[in-house]
PDB file of N, CA and C in Angstrom:
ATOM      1  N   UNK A   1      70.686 111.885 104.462  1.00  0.00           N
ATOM      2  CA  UNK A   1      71.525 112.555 105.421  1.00  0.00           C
ATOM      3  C   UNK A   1      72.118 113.794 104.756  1.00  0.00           C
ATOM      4  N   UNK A   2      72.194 114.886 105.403  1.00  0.00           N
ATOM      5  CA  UNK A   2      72.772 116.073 104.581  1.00  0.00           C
ATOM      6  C   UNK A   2      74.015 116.658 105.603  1.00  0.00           C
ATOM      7  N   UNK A   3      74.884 116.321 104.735  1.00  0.00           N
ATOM      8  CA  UNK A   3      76.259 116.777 104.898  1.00  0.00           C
ATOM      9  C   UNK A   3      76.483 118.611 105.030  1.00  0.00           C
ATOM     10  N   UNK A   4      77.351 118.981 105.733  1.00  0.00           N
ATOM     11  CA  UNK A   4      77.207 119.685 106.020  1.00  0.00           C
ATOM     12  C   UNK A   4      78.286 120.689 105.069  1.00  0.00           C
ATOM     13  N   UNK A   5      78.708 121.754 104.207  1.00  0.00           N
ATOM     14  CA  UNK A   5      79.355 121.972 103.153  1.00  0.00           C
ATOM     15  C   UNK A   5      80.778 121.610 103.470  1.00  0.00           C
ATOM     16  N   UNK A   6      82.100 121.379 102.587  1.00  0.00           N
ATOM     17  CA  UNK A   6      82.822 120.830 102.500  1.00  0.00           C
ATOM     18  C   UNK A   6      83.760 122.184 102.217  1.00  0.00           C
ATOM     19  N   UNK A   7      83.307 123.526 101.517  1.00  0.00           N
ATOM     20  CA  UNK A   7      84.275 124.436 101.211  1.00  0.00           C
ATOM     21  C   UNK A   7      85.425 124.857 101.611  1.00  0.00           C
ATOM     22  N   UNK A   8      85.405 124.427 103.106  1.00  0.00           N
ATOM     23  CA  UNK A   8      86.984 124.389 103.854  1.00  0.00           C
ATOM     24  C   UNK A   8      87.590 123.775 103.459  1.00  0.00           C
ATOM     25  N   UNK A   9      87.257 122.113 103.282  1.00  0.00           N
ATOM     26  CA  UNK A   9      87.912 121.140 102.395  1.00  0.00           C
ATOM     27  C   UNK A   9      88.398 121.429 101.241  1.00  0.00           C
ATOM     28  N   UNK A  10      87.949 121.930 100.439  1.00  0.00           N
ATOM     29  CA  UNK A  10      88.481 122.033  99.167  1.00  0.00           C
ATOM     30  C   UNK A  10      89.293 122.959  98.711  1.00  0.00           C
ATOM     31  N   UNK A  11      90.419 122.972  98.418  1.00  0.00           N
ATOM     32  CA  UNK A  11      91.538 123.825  98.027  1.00  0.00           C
ATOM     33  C   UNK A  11      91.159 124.653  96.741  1.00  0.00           C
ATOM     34  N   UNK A  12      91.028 125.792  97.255  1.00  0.00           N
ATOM     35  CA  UNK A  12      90.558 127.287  96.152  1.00  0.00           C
ATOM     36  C   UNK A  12      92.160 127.149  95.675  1.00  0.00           C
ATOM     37  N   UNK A  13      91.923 127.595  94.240  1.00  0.00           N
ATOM     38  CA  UNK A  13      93.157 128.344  93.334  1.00  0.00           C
ATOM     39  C   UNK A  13      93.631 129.542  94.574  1.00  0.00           C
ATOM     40  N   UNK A  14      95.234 129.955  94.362  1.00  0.00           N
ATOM     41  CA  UNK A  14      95.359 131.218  95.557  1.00  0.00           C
ATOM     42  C   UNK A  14      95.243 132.536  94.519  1.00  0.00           C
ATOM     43  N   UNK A  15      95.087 133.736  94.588  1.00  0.00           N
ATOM     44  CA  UNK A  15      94.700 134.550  93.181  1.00  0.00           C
ATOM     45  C   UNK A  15      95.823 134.468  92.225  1.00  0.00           C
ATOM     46  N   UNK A  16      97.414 134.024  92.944  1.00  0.00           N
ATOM     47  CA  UNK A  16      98.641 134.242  91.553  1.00  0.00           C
ATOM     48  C   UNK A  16      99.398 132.676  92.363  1.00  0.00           C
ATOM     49  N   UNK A  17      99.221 131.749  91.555  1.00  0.00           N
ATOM     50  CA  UNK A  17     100.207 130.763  91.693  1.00  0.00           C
ATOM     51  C   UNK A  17     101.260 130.015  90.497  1.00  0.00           C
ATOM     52  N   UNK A  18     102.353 129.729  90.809  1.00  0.00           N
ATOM     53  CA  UNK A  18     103.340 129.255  90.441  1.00  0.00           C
ATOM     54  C   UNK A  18     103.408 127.721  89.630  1.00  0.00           C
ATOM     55  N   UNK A  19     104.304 127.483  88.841  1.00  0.00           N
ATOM     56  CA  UNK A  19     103.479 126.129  87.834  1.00  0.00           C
ATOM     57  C   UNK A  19     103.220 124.528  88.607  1.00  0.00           C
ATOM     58  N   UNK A  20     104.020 124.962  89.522  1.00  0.00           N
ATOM     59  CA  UNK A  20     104.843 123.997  90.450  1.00  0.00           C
ATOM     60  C   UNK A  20     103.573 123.660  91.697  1.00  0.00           C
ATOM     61  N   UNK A  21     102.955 125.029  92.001  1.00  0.00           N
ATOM     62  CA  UNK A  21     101.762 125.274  92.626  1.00  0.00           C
ATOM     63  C   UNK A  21     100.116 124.604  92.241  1.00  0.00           C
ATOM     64  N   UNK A  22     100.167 124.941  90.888  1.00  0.00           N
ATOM     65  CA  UNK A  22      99.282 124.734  90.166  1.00  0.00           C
ATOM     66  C   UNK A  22      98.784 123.354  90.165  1.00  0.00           C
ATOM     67  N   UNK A  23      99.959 122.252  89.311  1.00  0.00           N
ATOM     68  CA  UNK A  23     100.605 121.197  89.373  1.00  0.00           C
ATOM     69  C   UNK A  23     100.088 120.131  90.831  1.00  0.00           C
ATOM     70  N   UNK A  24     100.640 120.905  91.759  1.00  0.00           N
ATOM     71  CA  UNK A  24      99.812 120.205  93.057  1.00  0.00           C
ATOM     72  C   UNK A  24      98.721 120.465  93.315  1.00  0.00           C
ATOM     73  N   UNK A  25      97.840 121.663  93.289  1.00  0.00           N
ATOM     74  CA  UNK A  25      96.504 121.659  92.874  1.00  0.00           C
ATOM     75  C   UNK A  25      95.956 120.992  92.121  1.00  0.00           C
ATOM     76  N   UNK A  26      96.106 120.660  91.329  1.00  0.00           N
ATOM     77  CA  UNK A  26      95.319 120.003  90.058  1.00  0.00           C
ATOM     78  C   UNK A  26      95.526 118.478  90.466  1.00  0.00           C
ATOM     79  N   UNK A  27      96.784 118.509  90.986  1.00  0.00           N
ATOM     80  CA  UNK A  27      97.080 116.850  90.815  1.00  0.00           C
ATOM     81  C   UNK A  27      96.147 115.822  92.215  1.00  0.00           C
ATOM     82  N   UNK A  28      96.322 117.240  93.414  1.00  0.00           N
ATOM     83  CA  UNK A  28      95.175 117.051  94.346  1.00  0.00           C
ATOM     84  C   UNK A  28      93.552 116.798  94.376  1.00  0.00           C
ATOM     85  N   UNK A  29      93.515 117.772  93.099  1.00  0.00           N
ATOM     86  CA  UNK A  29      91.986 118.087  93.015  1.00  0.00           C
ATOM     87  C   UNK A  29      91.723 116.634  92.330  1.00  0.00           C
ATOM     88  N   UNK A  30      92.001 116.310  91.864  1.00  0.00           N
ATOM     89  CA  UNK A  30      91.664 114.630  91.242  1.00  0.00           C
ATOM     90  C   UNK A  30      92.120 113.295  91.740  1.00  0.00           C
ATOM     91  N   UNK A  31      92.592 113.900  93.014  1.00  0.00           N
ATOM     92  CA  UNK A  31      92.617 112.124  94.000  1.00  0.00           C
ATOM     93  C   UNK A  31      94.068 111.662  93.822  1.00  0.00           C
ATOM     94  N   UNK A  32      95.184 112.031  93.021  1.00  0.00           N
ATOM     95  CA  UNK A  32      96.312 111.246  93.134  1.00  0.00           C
ATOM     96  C   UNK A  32      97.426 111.986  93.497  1.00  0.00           C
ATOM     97  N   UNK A  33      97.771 110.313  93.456  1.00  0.00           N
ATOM     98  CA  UNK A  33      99.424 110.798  94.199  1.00  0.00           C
ATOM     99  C   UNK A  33     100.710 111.236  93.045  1.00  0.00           C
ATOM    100  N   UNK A  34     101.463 111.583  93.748  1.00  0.00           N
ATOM    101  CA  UNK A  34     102.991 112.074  93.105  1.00  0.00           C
ATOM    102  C   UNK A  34     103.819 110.768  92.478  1.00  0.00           C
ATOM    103  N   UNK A  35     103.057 109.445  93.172  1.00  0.00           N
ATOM    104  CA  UNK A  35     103.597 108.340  92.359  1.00  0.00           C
ATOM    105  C   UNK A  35     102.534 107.737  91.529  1.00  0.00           C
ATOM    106  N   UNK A  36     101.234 108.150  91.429  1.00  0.00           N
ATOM    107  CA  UNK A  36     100.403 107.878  90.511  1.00  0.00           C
ATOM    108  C   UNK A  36     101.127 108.358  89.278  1.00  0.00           C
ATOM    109  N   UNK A  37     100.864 109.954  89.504  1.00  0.00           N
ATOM    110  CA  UNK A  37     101.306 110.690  88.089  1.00  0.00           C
ATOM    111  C   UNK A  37     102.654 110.310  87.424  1.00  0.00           C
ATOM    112  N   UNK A  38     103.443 110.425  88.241  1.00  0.00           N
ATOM    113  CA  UNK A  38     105.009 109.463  88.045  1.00  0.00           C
ATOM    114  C   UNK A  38     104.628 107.929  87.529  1.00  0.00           C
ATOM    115  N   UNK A  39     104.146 106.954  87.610  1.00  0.00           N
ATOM    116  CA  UNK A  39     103.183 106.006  87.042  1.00  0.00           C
ATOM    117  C   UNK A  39     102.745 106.402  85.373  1.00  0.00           C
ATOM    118  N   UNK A  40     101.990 106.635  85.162  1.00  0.00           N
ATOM    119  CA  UNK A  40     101.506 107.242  84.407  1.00  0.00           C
ATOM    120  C   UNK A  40     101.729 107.706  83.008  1.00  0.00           C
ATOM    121  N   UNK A  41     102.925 108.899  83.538  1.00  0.00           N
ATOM    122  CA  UNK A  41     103.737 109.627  82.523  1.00  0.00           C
ATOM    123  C   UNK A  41     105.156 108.844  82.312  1.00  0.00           C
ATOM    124  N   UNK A  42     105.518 107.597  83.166  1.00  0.00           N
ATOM    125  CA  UNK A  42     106.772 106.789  83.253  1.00  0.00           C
ATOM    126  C   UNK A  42     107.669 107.557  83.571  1.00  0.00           C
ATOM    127  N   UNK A  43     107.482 108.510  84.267  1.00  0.00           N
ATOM    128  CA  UNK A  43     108.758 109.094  84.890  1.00  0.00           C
ATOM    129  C   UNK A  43     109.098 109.225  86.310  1.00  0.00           C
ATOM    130  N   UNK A  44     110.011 109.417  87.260  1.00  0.00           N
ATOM    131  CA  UNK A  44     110.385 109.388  88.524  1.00  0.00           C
ATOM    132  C   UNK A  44     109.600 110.117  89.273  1.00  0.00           C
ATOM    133  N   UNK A  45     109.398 109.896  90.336  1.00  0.00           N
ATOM    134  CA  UNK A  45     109.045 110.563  91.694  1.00  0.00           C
ATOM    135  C   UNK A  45     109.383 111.712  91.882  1.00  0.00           C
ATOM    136  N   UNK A  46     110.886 111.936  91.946  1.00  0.00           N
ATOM    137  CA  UNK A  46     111.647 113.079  92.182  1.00  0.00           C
ATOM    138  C   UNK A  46     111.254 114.201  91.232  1.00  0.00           C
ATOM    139  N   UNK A  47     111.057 113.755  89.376  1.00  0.00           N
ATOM    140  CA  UNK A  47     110.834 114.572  88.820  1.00  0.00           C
ATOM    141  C   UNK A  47     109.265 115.559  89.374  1.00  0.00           C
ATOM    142  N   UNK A  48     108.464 114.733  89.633  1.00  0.00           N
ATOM    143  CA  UNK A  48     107.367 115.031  89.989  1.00  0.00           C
ATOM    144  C   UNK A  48     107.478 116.057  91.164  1.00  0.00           C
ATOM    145  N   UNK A  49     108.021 116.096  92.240  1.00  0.00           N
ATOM    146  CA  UNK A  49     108.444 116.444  93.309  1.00  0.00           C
ATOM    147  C   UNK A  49     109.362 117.794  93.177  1.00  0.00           C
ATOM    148  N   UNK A  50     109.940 117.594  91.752  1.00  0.00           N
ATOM    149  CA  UNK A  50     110.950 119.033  91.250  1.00  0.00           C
ATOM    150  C   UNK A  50     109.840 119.890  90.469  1.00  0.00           C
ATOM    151  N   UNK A  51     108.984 119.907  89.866  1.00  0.00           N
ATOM    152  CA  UNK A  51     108.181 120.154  88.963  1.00  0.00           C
ATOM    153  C   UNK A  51     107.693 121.087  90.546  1.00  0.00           C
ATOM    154  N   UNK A  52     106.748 120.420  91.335  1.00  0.00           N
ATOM    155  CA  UNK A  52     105.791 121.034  91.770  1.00  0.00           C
ATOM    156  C   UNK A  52     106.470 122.112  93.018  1.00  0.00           C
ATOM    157  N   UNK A  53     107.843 121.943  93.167  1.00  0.00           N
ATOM    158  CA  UNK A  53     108.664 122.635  93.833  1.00  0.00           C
ATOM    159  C   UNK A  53     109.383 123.503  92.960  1.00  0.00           C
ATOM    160  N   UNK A  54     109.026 123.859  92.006  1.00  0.00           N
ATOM    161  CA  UNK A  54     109.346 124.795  90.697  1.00  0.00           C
ATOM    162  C   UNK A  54     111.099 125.025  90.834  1.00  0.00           C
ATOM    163  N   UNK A  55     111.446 124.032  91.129  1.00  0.00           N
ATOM    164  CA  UNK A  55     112.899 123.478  90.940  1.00  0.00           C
ATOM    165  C   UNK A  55     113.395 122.969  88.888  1.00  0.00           C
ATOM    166  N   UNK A  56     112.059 122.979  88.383  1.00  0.00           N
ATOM    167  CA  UNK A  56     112.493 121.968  87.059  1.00  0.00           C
ATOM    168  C   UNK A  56     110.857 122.686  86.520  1.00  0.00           C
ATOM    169  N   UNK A  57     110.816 122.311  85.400  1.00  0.00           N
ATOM    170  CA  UNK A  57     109.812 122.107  84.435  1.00  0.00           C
ATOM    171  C   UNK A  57     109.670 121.169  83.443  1.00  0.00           C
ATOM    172  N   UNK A  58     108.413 120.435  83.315  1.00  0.00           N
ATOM    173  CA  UNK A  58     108.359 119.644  82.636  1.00  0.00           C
ATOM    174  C   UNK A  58     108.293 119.835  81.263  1.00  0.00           C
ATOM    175  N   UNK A  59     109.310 118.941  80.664  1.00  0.00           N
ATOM    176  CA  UNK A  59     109.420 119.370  78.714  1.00  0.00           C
ATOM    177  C   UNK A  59     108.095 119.608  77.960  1.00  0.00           C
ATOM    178  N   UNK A  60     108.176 119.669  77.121  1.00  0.00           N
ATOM    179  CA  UNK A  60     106.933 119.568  76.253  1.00  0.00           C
ATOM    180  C   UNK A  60     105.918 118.679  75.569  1.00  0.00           C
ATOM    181  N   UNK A  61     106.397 117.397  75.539  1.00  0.00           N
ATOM    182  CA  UNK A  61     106.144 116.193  74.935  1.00  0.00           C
ATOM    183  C   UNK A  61     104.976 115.832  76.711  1.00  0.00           C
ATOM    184  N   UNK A  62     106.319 115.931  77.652  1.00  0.00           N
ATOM    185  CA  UNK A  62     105.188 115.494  79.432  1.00  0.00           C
ATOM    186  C   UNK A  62     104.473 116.489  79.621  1.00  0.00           C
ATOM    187  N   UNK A  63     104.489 118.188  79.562  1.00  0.00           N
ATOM    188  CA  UNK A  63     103.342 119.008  78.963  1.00  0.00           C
ATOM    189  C   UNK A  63     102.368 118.396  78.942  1.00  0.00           C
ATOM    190  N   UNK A  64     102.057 117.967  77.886  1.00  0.00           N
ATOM    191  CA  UNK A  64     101.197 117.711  77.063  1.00  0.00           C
ATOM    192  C   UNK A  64     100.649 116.281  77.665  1.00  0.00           C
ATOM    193  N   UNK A  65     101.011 115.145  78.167  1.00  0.00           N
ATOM    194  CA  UNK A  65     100.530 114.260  78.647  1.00  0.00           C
ATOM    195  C   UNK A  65     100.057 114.708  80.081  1.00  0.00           C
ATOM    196  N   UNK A  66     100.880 115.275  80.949  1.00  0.00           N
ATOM    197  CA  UNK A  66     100.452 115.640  82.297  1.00  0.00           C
ATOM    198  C   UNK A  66      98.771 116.857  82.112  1.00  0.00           C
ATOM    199  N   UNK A  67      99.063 117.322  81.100  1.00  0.00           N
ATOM    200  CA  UNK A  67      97.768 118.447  80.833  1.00  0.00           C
ATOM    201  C   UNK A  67      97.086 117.240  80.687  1.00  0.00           C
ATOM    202  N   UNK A  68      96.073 116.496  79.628  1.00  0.00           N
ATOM    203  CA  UNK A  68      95.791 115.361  79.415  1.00  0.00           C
ATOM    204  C   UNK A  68      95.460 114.691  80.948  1.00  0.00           C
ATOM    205  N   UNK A  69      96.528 114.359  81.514  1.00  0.00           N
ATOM    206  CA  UNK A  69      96.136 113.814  82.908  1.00  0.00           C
ATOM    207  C   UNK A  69      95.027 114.455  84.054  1.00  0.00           C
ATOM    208  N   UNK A  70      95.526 115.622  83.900  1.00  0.00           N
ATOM    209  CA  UNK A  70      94.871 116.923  84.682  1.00  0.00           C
ATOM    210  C   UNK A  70      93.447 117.060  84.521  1.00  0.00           C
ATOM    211  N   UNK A  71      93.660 116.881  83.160  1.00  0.00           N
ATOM    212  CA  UNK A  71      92.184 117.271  82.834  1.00  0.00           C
ATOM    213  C   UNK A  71      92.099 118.953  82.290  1.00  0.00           C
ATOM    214  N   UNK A  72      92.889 119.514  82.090  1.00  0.00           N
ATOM    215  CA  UNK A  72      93.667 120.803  81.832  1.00  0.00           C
ATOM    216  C   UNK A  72      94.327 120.993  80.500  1.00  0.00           C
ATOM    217  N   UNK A  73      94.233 122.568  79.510  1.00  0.00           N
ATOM    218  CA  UNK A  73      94.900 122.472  78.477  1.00  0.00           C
ATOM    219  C   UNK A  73      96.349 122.484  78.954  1.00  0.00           C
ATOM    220  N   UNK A  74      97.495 122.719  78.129  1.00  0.00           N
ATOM    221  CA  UNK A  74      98.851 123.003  78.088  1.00  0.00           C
ATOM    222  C   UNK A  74      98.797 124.618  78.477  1.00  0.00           C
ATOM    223  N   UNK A  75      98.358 124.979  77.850  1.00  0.00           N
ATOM    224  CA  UNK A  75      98.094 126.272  78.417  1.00  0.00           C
ATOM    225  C   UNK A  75      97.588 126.963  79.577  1.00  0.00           C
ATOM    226  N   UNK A  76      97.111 126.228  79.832  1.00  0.00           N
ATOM    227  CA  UNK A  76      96.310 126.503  81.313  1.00  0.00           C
ATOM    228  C   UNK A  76      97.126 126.594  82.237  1.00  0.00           C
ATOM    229  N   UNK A  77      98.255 125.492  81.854  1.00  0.00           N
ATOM    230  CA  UNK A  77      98.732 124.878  83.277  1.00  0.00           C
ATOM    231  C   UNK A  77     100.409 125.830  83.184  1.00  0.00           C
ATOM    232  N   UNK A  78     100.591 126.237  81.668  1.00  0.00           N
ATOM    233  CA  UNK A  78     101.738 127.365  81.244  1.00  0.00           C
ATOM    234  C   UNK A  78     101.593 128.691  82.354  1.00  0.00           C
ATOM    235  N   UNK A  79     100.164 128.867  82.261  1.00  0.00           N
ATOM    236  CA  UNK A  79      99.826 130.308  82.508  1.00  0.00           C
ATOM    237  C   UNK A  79     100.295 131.094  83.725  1.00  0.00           C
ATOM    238  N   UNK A  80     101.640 130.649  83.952  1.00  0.00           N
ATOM    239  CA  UNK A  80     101.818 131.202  85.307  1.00  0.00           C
ATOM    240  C   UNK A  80     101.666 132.909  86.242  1.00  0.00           C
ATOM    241  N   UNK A  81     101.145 132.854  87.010  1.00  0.00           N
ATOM    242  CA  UNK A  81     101.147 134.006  87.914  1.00  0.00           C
ATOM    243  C   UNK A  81     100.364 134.655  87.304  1.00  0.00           C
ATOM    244  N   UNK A  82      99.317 134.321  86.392  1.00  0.00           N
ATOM    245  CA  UNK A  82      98.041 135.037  86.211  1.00  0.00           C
ATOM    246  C   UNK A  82      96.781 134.495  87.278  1.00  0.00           C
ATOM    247  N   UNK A  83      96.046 136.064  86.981  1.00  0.00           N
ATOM    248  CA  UNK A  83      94.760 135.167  88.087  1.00  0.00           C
ATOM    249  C   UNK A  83      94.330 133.667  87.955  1.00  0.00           C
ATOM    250  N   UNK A  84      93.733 132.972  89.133  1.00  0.00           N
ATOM    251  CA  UNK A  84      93.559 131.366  89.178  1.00  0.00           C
ATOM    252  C   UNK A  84      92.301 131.567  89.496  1.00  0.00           C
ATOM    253  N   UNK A  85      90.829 131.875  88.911  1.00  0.00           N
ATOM    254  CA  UNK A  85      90.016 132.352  89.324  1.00  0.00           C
ATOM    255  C   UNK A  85      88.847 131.198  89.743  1.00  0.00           C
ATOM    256  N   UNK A  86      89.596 129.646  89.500  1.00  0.00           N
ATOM    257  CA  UNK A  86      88.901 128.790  89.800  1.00  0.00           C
ATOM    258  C   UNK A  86      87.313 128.773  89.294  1.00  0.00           C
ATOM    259  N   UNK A  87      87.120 129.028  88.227  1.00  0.00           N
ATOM    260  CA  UNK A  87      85.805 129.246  87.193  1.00  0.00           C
ATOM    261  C   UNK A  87      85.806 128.260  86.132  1.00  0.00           C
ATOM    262  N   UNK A  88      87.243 128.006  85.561  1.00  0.00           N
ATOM    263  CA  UNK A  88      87.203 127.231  84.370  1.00  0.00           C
ATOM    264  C   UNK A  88      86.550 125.941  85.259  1.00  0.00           C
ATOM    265  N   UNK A  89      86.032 125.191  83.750  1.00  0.00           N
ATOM    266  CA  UNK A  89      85.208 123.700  83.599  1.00  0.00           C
ATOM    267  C   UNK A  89      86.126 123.095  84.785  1.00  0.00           C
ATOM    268  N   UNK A  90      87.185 122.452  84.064  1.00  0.00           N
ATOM    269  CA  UNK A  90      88.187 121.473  84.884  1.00  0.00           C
ATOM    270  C   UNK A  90      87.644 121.630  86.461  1.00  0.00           C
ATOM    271  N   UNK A  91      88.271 123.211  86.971  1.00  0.00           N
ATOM    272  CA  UNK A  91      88.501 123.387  88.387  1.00  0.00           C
ATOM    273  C   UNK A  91      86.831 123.292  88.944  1.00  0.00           C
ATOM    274  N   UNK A  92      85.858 123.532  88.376  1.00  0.00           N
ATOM    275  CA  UNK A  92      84.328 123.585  88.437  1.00  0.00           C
ATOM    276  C   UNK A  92      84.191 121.707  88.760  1.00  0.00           C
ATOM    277  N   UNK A  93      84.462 121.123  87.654  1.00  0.00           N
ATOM    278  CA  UNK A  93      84.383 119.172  87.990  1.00  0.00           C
ATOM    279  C   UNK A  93      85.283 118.952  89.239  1.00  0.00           C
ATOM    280  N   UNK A  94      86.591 119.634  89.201  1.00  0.00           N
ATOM    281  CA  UNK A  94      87.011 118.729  90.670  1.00  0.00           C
ATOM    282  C   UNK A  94      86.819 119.109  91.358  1.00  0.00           C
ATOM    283  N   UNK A  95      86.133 120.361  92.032  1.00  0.00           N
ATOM    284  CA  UNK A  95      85.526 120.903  93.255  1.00  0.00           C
ATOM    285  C   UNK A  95      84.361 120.266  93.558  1.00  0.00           C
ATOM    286  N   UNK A  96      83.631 119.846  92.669  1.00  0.00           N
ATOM    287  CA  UNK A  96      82.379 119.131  92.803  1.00  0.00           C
ATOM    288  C   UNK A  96      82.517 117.375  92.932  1.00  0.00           C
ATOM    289  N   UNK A  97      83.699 117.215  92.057  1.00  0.00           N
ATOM    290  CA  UNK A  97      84.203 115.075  92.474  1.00  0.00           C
ATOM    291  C   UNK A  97      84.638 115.519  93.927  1.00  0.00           C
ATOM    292  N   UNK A  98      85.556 116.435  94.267  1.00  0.00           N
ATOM    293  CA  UNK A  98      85.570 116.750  96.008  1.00  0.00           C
ATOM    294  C   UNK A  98      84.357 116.185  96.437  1.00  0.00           C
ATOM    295  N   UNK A  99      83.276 117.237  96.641  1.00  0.00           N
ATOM    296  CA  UNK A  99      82.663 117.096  97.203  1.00  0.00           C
ATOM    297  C   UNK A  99      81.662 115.605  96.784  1.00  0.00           C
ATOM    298  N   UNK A 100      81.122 115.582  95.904  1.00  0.00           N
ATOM    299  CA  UNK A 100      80.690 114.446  95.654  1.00  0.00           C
ATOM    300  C   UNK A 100      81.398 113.172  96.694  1.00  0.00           C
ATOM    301  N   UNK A 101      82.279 113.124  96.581  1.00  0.00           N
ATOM    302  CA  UNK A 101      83.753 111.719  97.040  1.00  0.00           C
ATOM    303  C   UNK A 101      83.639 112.093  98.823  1.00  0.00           C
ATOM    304  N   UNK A 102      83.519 113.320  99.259  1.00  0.00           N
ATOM    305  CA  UNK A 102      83.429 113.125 100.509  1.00  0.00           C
ATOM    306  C   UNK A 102      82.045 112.802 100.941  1.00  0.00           C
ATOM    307  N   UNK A 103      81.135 113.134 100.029  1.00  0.00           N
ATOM    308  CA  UNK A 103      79.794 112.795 100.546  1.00  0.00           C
ATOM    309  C   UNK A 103      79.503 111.513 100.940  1.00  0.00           C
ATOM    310  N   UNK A 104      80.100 110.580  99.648  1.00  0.00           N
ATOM    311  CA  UNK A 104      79.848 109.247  99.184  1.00  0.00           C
ATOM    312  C   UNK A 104      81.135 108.634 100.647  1.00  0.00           C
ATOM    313  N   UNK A 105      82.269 109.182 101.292  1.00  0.00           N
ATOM    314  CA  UNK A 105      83.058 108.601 101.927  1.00  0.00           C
ATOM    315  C   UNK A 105      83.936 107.692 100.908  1.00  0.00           C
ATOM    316  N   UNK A 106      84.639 108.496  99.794  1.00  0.00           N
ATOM    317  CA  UNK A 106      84.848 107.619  98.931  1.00  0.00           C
ATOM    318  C   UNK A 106      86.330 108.593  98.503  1.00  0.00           C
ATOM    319  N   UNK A 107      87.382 108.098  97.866  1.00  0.00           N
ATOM    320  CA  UNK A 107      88.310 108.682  97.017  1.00  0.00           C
ATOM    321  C   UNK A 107      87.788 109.651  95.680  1.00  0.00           C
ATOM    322  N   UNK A 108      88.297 111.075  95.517  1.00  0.00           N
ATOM    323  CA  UNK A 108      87.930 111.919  94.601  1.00  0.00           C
ATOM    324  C   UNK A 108      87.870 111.072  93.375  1.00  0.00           C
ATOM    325  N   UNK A 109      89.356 110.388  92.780  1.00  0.00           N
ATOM    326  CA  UNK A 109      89.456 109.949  91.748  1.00  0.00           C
ATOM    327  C   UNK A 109      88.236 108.370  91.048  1.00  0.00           C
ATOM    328  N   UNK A 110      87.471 108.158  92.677  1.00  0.00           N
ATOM    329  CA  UNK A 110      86.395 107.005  92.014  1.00  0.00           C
ATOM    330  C   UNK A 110      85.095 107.819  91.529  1.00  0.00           C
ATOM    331  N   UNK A 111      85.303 109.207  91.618  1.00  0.00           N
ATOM    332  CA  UNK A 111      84.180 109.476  90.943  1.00  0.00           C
ATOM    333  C   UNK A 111      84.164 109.897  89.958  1.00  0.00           C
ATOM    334  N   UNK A 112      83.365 109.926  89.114  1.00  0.00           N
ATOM    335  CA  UNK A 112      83.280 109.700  87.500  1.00  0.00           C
ATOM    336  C   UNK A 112      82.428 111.240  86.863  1.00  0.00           C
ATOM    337  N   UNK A 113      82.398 111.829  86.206  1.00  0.00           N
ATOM    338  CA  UNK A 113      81.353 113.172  85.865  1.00  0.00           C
ATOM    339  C   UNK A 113      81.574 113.141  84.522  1.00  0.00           C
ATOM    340  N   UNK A 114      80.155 112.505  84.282  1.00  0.00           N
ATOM    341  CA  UNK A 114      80.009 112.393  82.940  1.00  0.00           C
ATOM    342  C   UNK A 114      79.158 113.929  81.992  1.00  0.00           C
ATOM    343  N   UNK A 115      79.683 114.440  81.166  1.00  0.00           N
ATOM    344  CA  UNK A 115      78.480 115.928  80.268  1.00  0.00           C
ATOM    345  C   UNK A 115      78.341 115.497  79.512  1.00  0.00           C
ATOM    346  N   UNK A 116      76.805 115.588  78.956  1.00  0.00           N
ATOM    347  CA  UNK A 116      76.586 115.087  77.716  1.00  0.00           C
ATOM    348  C   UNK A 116      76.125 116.511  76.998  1.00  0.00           C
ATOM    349  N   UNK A 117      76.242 116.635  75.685  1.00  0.00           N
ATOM    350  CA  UNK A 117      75.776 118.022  74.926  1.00  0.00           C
ATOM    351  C   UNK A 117      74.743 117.622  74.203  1.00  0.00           C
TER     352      UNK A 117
END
């Protein structure tokens, strides 16, 4: 059966977004929720919810685990209000577990993308 493309579906980077912006992109592009990641990193809901409403920023130590989560360096996810040109690796795998996950009728985060070198 051939599906018909999904590109509407899938949330493009916007060309200048905010960390808070980003944050929900990324956290979208891989299937979870605001209480997954809150899960996760052992921290509150709300924090999660202040973060991506660029109300707060997350310290450096959750930095570094939430990057990790993402699938994203620390830097990447620092880089605010530079172009989002949606090219890097990361944003390349979850545009494609998108689509993959809607093909299959399945959640982004059950799909798996393995590279071997």
């Amino acid at each position: 059966m051939i599906h018909a493309p999904i590109t509407p579906l899938i949330e493009e980077a916007p060309t200048t977004e905010t960390l808070g912006a980003r944050l929900s992109r990324l956290r979208r592009a891989r299937g979870l929720s605001k209480t997954d990641v809150a899960d996760r990193l052992t921290i509150s809901v709300a924090a999660i919810c202040h973060w991506e409403q660029d109300r707060s920023r997350p310290k450096a130590a959750r930095l570094q685990a939430l990057s990790q989560l993402l699938g994203v360096s620390a830097t990447s996810l620092l880089s605010g209000n530079s172009p989002a040109t949606g090219q890097s690796l990361a944003d390349l795998i979850a545009r494609t577990r998108a689509e993959i996950a809607h093909a299959a009728g399945t959640n982004p985060a059950k799909v798996r993308i393995v590279i071997e070198v």
